[in-house]
Protein backbone atom coordinates (compact mmCIF):
# COMPACT_ATOMS: atom_id res chain seq x y z
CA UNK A 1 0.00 0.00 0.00
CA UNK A 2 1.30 3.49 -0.85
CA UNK A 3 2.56 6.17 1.77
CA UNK A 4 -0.15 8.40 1.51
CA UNK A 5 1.28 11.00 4.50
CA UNK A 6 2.32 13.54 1.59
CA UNK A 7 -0.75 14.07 -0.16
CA UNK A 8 -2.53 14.16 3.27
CA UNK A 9 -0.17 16.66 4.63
CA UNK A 10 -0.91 18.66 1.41
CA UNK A 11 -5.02 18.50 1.57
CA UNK A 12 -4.84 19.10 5.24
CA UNK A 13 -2.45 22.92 4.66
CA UNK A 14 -5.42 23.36 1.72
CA UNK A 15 -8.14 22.51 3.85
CA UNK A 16 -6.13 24.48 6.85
CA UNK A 17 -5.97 27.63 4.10
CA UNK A 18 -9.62 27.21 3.30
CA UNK A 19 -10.33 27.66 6.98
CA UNK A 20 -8.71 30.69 7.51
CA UNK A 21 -10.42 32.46 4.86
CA UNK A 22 -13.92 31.13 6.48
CA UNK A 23 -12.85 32.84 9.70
CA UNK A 24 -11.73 35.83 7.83
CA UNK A 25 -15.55 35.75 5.97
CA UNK A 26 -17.06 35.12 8.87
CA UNK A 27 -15.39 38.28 10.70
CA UNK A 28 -16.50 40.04 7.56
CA UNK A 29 -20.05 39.25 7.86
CA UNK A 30 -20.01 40.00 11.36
CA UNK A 31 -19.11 43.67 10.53
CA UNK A 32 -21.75 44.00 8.18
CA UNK A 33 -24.16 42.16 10.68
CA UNK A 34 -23.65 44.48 13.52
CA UNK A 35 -23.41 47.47 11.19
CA UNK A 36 -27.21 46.34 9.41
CA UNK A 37 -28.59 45.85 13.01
CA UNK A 38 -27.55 49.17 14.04
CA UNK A 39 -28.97 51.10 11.48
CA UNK A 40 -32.47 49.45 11.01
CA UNK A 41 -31.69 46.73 8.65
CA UNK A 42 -32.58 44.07 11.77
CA UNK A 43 -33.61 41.52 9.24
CA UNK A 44 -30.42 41.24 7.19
CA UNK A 45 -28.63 41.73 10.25
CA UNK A 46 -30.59 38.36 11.11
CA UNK A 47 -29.97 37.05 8.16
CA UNK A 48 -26.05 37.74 8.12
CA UNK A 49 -26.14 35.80 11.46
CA UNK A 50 -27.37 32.91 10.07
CA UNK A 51 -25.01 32.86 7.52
CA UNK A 52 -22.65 32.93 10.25
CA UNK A 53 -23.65 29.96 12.02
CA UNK A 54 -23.75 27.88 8.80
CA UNK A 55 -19.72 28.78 8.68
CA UNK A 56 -19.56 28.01 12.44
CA UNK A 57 -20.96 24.53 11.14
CA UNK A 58 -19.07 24.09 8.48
CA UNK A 59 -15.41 25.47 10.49
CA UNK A 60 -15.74 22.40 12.68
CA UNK A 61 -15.85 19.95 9.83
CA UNK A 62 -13.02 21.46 8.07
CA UNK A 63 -11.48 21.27 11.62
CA UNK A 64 -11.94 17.51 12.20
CA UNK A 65 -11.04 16.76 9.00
CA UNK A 66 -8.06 18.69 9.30
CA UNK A 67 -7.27 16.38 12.26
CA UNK A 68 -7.79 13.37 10.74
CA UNK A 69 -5.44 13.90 7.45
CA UNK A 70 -2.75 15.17 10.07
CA UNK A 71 -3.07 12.14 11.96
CA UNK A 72 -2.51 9.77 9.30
């Protein structure tokens, strides 16, 4: 069976990249969110906050699989 531990080490620093721009996106939208709720836009202020917890969601699974290439 092949030594797979490159190719995993190289999806896991994509993945790991990937990740960091969903936190960046997610700080983003968090901006925005605060800023719409502020000034009267409450509902895409909600809205932006749901979009947040979907990348909360998805930033764990990234995570785990993250973990799981690095520990092969």
């Amino acid at each position: 069976m092949p030594d797979n531990s490159a190719s995993n080490i190289a999806t896991a620093d994509a993945l790991t990249l990937l990740l960091q721009n969903q936190h960046a996106i997610g700080a983003a939208i968090d901006e925005f969110a605060k800023w719409f709720s502020e000034n009267g836009a409450e509902t895409v202020g909600d809205n932006a906050i749901a979009a947040m917890e979907t990348l909360d969601t998805n930033a764990q699974a990234l995570t785990n699989a993250i973990m799981r290439l690095r520990e092969c």
